[in-house]
PDB file of N, CA and C in Angstrom:
ATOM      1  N   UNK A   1       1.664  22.967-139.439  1.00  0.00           N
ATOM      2  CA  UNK A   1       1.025  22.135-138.449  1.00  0.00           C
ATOM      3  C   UNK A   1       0.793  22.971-137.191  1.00  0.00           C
ATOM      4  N   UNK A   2       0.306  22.689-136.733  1.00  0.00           N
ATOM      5  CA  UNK A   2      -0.242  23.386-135.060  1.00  0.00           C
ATOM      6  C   UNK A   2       0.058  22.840-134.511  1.00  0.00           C
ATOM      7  N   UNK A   3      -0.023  23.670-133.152  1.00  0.00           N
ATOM      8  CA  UNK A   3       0.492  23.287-132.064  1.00  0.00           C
ATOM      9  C   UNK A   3      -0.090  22.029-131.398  1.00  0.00           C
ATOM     10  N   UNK A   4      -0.798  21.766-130.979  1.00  0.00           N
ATOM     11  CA  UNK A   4      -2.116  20.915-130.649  1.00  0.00           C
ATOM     12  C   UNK A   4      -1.618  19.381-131.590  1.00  0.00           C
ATOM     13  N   UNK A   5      -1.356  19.866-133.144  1.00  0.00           N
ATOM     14  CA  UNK A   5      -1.225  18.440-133.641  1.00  0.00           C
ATOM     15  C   UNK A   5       0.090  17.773-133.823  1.00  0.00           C
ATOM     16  N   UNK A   6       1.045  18.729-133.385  1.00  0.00           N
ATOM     17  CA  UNK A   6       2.002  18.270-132.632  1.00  0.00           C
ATOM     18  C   UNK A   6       1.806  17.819-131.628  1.00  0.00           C
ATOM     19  N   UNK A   7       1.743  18.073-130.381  1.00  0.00           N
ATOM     20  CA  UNK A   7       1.550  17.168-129.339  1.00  0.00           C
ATOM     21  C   UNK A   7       1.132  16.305-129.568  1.00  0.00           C
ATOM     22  N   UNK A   8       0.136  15.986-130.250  1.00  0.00           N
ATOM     23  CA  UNK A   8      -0.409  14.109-130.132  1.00  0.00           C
ATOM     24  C   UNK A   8       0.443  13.261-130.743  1.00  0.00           C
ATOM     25  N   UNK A   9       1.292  13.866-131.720  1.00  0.00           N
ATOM     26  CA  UNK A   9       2.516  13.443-132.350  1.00  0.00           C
ATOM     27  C   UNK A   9       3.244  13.093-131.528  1.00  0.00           C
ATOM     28  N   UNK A  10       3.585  13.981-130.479  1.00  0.00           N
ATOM     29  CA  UNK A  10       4.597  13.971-129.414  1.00  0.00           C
ATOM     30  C   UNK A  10       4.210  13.055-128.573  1.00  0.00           C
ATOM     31  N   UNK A  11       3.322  12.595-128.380  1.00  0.00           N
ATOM     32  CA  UNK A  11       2.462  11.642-127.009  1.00  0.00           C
ATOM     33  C   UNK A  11       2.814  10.511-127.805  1.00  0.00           C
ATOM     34  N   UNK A  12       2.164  10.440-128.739  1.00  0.00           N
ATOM     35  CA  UNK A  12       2.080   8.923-129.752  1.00  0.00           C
ATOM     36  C   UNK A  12       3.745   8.671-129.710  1.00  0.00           C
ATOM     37  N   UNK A  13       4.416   9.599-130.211  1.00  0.00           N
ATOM     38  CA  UNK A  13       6.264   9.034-130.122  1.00  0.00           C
ATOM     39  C   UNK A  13       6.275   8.793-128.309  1.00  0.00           C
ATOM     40  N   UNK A  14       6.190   9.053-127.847  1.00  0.00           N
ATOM     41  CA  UNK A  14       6.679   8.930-126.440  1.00  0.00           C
ATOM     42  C   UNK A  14       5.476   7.515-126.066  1.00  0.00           C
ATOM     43  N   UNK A  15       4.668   7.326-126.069  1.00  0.00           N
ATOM     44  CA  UNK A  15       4.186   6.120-126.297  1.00  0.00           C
ATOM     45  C   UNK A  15       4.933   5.001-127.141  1.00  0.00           C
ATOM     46  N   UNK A  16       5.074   5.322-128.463  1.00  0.00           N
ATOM     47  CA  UNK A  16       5.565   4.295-129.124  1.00  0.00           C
ATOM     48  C   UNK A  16       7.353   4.134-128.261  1.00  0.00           C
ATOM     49  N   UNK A  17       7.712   4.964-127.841  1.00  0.00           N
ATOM     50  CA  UNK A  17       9.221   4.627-127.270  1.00  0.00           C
ATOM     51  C   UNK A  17       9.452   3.522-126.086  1.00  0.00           C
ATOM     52  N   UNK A  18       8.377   4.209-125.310  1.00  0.00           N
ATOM     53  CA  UNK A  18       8.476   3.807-123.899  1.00  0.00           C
ATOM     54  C   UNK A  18       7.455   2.223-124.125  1.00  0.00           C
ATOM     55  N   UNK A  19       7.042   1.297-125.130  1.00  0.00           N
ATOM     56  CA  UNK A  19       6.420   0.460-125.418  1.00  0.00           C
ATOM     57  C   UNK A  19       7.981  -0.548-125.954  1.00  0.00           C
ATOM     58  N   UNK A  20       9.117   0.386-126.368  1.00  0.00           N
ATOM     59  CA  UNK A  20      10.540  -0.588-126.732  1.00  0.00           C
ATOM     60  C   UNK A  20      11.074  -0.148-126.154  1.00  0.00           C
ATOM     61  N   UNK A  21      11.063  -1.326-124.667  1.00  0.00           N
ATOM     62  CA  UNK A  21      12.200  -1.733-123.509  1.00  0.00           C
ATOM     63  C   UNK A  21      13.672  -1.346-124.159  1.00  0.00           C
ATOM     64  N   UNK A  22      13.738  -1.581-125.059  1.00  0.00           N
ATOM     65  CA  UNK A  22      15.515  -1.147-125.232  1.00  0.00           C
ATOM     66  C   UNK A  22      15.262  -0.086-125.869  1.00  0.00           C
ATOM     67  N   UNK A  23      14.871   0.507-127.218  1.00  0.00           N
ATOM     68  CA  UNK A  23      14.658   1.992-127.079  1.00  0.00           C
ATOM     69  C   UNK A  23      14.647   3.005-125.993  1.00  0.00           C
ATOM     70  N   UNK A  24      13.612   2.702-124.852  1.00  0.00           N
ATOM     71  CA  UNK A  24      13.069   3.601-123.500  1.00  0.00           C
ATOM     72  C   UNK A  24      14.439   3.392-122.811  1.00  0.00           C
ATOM     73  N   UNK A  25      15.413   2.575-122.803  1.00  0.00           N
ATOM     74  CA  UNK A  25      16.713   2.553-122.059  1.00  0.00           C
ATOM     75  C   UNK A  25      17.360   3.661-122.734  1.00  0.00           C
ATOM     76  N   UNK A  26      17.650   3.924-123.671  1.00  0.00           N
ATOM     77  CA  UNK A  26      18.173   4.049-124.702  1.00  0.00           C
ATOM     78  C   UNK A  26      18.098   6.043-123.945  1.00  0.00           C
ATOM     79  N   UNK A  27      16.374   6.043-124.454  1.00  0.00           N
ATOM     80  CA  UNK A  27      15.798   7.497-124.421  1.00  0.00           C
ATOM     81  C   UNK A  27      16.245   8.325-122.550  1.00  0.00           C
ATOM     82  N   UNK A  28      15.917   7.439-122.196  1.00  0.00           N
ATOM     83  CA  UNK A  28      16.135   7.267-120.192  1.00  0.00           C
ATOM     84  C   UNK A  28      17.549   7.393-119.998  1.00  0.00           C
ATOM     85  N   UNK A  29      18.499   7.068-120.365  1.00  0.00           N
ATOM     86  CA  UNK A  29      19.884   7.241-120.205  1.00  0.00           C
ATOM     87  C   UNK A  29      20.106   8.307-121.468  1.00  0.00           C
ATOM     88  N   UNK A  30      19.609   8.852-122.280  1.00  0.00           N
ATOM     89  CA  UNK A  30      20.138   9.977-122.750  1.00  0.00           C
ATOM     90  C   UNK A  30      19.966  11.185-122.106  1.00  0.00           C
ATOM     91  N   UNK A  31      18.071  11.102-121.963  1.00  0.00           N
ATOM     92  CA  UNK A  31      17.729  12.775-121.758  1.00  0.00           C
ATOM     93  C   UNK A  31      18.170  12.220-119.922  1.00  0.00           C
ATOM     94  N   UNK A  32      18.219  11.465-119.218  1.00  0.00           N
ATOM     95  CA  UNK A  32      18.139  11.390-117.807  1.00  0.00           C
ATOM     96  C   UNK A  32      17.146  11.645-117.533  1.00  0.00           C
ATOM     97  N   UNK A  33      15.580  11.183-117.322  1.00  0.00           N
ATOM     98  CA  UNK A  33      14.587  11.090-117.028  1.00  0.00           C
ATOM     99  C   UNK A  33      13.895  10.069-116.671  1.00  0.00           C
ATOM    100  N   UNK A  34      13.335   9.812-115.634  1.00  0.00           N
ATOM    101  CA  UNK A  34      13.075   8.237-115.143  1.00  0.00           C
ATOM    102  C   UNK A  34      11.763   8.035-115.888  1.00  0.00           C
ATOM    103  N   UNK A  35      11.003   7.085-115.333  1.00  0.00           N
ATOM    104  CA  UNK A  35       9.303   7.018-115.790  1.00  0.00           C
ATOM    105  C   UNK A  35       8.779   7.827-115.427  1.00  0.00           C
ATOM    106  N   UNK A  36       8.848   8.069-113.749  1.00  0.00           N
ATOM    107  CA  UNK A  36       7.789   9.261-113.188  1.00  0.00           C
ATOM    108  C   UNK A  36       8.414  10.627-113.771  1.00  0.00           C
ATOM    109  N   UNK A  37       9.315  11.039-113.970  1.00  0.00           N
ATOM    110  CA  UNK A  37       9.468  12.175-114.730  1.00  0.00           C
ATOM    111  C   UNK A  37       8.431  12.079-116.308  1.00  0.00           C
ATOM    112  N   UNK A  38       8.440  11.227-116.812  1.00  0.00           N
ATOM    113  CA  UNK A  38       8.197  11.084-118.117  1.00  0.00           C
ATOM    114  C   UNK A  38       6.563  11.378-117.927  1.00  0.00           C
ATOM    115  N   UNK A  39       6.266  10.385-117.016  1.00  0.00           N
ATOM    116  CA  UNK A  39       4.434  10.808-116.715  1.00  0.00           C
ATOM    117  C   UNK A  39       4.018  12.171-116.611  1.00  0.00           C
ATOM    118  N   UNK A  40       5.277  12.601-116.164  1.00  0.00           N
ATOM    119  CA  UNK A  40       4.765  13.628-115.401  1.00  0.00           C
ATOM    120  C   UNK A  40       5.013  15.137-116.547  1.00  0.00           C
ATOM    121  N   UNK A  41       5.714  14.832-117.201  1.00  0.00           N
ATOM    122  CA  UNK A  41       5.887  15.581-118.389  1.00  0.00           C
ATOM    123  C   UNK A  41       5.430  15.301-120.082  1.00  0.00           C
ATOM    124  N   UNK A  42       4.680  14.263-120.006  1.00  0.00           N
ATOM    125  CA  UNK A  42       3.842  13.651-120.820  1.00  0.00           C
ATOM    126  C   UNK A  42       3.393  14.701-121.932  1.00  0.00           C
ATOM    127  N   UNK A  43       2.361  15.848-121.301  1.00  0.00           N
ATOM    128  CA  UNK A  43       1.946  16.897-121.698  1.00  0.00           C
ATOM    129  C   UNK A  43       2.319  18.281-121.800  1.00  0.00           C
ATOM    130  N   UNK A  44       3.510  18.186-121.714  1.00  0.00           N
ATOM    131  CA  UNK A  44       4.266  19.263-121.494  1.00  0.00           C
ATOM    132  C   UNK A  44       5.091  19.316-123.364  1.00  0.00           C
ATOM    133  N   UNK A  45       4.752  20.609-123.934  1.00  0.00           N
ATOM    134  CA  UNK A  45       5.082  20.623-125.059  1.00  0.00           C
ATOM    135  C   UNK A  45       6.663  20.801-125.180  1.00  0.00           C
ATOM    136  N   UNK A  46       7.641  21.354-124.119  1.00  0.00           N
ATOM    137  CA  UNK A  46       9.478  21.305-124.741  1.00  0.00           C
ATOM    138  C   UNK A  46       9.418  19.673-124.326  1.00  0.00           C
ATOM    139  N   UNK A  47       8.652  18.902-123.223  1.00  0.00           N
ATOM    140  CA  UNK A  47       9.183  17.524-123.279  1.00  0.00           C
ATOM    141  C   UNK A  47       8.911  17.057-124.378  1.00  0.00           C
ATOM    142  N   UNK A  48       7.965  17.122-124.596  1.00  0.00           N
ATOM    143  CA  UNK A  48       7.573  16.164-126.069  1.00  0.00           C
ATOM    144  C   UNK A  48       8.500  16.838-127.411  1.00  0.00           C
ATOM    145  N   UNK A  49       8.758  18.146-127.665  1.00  0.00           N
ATOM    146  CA  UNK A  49       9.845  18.389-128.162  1.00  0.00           C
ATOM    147  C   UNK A  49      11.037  17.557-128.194  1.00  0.00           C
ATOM    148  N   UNK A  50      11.376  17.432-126.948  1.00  0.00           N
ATOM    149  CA  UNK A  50      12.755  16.759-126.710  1.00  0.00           C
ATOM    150  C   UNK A  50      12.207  15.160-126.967  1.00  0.00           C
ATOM    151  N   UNK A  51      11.132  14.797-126.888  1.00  0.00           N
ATOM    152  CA  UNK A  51      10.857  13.360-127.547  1.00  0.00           C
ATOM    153  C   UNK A  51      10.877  12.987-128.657  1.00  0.00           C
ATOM    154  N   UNK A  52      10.561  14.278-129.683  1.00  0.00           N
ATOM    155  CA  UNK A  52      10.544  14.123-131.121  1.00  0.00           C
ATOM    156  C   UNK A  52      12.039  14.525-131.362  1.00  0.00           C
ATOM    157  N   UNK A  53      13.176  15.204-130.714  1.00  0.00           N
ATOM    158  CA  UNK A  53      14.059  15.818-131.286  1.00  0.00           C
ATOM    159  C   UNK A  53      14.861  13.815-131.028  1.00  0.00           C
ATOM    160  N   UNK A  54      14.658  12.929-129.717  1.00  0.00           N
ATOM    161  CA  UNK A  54      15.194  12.375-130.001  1.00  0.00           C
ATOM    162  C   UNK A  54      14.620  10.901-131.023  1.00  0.00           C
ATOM    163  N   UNK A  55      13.551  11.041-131.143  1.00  0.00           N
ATOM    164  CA  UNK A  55      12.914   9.985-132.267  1.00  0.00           C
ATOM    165  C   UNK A  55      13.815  10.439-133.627  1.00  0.00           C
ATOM    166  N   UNK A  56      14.068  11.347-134.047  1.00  0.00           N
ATOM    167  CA  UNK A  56      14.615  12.146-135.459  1.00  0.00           C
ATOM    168  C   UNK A  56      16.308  11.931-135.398  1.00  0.00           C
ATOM    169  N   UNK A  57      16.523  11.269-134.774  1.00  0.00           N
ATOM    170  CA  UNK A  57      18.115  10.976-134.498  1.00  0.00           C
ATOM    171  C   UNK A  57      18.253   9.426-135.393  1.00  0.00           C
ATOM    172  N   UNK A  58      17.246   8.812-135.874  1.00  0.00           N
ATOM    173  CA  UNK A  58      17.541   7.707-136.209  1.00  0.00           C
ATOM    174  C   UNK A  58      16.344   7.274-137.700  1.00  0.00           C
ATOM    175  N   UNK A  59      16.659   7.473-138.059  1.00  0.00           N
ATOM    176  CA  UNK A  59      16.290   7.615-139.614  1.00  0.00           C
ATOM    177  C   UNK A  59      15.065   5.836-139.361  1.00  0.00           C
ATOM    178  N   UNK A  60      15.619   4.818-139.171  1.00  0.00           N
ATOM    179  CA  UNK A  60      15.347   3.773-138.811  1.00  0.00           C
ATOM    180  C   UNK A  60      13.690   4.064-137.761  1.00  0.00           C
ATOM    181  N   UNK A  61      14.474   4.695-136.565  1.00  0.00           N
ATOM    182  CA  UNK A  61      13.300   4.709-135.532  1.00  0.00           C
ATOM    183  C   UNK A  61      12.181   5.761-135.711  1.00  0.00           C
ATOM    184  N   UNK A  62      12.407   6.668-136.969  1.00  0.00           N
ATOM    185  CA  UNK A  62      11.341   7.819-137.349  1.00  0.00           C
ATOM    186  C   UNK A  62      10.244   6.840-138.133  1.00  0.00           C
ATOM    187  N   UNK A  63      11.226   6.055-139.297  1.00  0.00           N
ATOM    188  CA  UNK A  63      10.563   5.520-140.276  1.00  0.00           C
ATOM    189  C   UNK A  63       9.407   3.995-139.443  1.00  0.00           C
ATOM    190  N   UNK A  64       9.813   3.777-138.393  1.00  0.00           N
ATOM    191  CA  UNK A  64       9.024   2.535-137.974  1.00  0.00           C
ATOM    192  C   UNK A  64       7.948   2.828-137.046  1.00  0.00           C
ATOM    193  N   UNK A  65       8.031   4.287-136.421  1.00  0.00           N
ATOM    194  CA  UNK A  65       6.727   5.090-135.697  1.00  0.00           C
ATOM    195  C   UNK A  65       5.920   5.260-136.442  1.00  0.00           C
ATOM    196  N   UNK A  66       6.592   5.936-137.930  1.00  0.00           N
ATOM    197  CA  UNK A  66       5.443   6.412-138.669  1.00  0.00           C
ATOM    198  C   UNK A  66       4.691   5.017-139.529  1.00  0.00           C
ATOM    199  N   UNK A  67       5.153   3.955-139.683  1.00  0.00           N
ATOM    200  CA  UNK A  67       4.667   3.036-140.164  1.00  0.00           C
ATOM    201  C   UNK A  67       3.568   2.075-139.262  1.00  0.00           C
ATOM    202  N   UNK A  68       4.050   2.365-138.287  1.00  0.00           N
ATOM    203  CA  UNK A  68       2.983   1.883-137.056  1.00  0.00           C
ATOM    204  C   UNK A  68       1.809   2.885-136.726  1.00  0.00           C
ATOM    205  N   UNK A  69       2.169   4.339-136.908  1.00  0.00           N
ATOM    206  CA  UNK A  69       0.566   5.281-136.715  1.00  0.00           C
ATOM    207  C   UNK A  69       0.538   5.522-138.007  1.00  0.00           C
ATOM    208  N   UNK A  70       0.903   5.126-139.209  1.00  0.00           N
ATOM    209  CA  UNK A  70       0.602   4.875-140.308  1.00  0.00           C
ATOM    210  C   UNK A  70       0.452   6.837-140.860  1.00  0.00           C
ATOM    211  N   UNK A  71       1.627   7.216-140.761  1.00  0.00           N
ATOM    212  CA  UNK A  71       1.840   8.441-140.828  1.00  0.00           C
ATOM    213  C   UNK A  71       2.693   8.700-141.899  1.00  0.00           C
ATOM    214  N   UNK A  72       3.436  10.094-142.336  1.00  0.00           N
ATOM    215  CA  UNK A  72       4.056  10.129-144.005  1.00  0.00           C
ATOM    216  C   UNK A  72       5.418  10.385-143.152  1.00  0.00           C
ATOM    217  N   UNK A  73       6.419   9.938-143.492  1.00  0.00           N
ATOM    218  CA  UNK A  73       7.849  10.220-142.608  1.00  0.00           C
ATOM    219  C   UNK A  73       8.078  11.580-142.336  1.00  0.00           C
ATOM    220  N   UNK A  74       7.616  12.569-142.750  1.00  0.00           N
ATOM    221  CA  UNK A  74       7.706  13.833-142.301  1.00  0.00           C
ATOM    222  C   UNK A  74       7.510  13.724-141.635  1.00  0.00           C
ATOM    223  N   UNK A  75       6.272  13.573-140.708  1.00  0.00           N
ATOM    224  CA  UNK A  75       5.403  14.186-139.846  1.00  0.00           C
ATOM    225  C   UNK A  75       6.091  14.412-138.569  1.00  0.00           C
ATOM    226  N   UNK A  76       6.828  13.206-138.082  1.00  0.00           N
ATOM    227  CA  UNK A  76       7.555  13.897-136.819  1.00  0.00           C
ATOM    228  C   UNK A  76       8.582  15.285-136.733  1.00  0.00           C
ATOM    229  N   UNK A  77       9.131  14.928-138.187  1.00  0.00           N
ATOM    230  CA  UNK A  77      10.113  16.731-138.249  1.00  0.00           C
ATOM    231  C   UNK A  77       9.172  17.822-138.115  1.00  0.00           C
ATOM    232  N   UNK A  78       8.092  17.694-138.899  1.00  0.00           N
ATOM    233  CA  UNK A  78       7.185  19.049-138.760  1.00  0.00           C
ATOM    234  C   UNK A  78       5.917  18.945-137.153  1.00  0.00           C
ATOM    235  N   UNK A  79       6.641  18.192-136.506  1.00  0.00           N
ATOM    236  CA  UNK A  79       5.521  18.184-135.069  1.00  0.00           C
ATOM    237  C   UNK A  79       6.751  19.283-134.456  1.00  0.00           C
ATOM    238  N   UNK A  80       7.940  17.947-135.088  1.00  0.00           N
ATOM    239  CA  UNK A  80       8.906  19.313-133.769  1.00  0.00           C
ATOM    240  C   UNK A  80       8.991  20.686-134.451  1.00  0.00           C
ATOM    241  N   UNK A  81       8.860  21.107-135.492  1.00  0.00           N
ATOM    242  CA  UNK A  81       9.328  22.274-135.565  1.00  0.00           C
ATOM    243  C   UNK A  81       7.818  22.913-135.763  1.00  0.00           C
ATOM    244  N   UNK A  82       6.815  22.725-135.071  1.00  0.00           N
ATOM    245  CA  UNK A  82       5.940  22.949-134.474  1.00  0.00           C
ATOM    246  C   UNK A  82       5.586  23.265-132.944  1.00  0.00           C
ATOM    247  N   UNK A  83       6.797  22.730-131.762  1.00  0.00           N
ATOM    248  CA  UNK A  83       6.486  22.606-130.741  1.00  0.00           C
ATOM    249  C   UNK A  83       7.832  24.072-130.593  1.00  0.00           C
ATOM    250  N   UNK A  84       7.538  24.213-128.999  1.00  0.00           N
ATOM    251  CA  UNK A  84       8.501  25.463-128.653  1.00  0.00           C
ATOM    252  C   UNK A  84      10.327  24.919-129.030  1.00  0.00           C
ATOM    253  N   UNK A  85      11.069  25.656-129.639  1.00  0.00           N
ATOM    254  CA  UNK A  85      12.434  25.650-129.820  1.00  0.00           C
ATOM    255  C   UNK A  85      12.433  24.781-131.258  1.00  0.00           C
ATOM    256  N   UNK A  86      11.246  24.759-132.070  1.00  0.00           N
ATOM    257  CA  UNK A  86      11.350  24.021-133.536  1.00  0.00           C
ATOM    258  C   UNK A  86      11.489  24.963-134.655  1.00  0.00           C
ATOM    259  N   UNK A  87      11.332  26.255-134.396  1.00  0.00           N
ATOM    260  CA  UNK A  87      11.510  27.312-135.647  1.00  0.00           C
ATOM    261  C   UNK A  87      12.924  27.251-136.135  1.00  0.00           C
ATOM    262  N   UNK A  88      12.526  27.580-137.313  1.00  0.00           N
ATOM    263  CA  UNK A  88      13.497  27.565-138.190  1.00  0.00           C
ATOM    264  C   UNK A  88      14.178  29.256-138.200  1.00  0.00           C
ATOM    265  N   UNK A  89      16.176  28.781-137.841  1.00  0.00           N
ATOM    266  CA  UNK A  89      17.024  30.269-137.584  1.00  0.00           C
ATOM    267  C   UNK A  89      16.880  30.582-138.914  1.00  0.00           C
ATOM    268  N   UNK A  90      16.799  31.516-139.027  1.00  0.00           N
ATOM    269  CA  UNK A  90      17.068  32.645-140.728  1.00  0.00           C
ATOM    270  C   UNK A  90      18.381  33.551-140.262  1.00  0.00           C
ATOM    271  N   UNK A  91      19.502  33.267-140.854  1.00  0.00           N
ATOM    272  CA  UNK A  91      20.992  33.506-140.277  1.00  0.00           C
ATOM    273  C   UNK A  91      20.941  35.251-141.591  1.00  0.00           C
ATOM    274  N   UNK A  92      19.839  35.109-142.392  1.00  0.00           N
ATOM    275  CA  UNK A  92      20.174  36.503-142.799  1.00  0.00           C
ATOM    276  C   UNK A  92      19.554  37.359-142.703  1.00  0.00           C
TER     277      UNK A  92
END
Protein backbone atom coordinates (compact mmCIF):
# COMPACT_ATOMS: atom_id res chain seq x y z
CA UNK A 1 0.00 0.00 0.00
CA UNK A 2 1.28 3.59 -0.30
CA UNK A 3 1.72 6.11 1.43
CA UNK A 4 -1.04 8.43 0.23
CA UNK A 5 -3.55 5.36 0.67
CA UNK A 6 -2.79 5.12 3.96
CA UNK A 7 -3.58 8.37 5.00
CA UNK A 8 -7.10 8.41 3.81
CA UNK A 9 -7.27 5.28 5.85
CA UNK A 10 -5.90 7.24 8.59
CA UNK A 11 -8.39 10.31 8.15
CA UNK A 12 -11.42 7.94 7.60
CA UNK A 13 -10.32 6.06 11.19
CA UNK A 14 -9.88 9.34 12.87
CA UNK A 15 -13.19 10.44 11.46
CA UNK A 16 -14.93 7.33 12.21
CA UNK A 17 -13.48 7.71 16.04
CA UNK A 18 -14.06 11.14 16.77
CA UNK A 19 -17.97 10.54 15.32
CA UNK A 20 -18.11 7.82 18.85
CA UNK A 21 -18.42 10.23 21.77
CA UNK A 22 -17.23 7.41 23.98
CA UNK A 23 -14.64 5.94 21.71
CA UNK A 24 -13.07 9.83 21.09
CA UNK A 25 -13.00 9.85 25.14
CA UNK A 26 -11.51 6.83 25.12
CA UNK A 27 -8.75 7.90 22.14
CA UNK A 28 -8.40 11.71 23.98
CA UNK A 29 -7.49 10.33 27.34
CA UNK A 30 -5.09 7.82 25.93
CA UNK A 31 -2.88 9.57 23.35
CA UNK A 32 -3.65 13.12 25.47
CA UNK A 33 -4.74 15.16 22.64
CA UNK A 34 -7.64 17.52 22.73
CA UNK A 35 -9.82 18.32 19.45
CA UNK A 36 -7.74 21.25 18.39
CA UNK A 37 -4.70 19.15 18.55
CA UNK A 38 -6.46 16.48 16.54
CA UNK A 39 -7.50 19.17 13.73
CA UNK A 40 -4.55 20.22 13.71
CA UNK A 41 -2.74 17.00 13.14
CA UNK A 42 -5.39 15.52 10.99
CA UNK A 43 -2.85 15.34 8.09
CA UNK A 44 0.03 14.64 9.59
CA UNK A 45 1.12 11.00 8.71
CA UNK A 46 2.91 9.67 12.57
CA UNK A 47 -0.63 11.21 13.86
CA UNK A 48 -2.66 9.22 11.82
CA UNK A 49 -0.20 6.40 12.51
CA UNK A 50 -0.87 6.72 16.07
CA UNK A 51 -4.71 6.70 15.02
CA UNK A 52 -4.47 3.47 13.28
CA UNK A 53 -1.99 2.00 15.91
CA UNK A 54 -4.86 2.84 18.32
CA UNK A 55 -8.00 1.61 16.14
CA UNK A 56 -5.87 -2.02 15.97
CA UNK A 57 -6.01 -2.39 19.76
CA UNK A 58 -9.49 -3.71 19.55
CA UNK A 59 -10.29 -6.42 17.27
CA UNK A 60 -14.13 -5.25 17.76
CA UNK A 61 -13.35 -1.47 16.80
CA UNK A 62 -11.06 -2.50 13.56
CA UNK A 63 -13.81 -4.89 12.48
CA UNK A 64 -16.79 -2.14 12.72
CA UNK A 65 -14.64 0.78 10.75
CA UNK A 66 -14.04 -1.54 8.20
CA UNK A 67 -17.65 -2.58 7.91
CA UNK A 68 -18.82 0.94 7.80
CA UNK A 69 -16.11 2.09 4.82
CA UNK A 70 -16.92 -1.26 3.71
CA UNK A 71 -13.24 -2.26 3.66
CA UNK A 72 -11.44 -6.06 4.08
CA UNK A 73 -10.24 -6.15 7.94
CA UNK A 74 -6.77 -5.88 6.93
CA UNK A 75 -6.71 -2.76 5.62
CA UNK A 76 -6.10 -0.73 8.68
CA UNK A 77 -2.91 -3.05 9.70
CA UNK A 78 -1.47 -2.49 6.26
CA UNK A 79 -2.28 1.57 6.29
CA UNK A 80 -0.20 1.52 9.47
CA UNK A 81 2.54 -0.36 8.41
CA UNK A 82 2.47 1.88 5.56
CA UNK A 83 2.71 5.16 7.45
CA UNK A 84 6.21 6.31 9.19
CA UNK A 85 7.23 3.78 12.26
CA UNK A 86 4.96 0.75 10.45
CA UNK A 87 7.92 -1.33 8.95
CA UNK A 88 8.36 -4.43 9.78
CA UNK A 89 11.91 -5.21 12.41
CA UNK A 90 13.84 -8.19 10.70
CA UNK A 91 15.69 -9.22 14.14
CA UNK A 92 18.08 -11.32 11.71
Amino acid sequence: MRQDEAEVIGVQALGWIAAKDDLLDVFMGSSGVGLDMMRENAQDPEFLASVLDFLCLDDAWVTEFCESHDLPTDRPMRARQALPGGQQVHWT
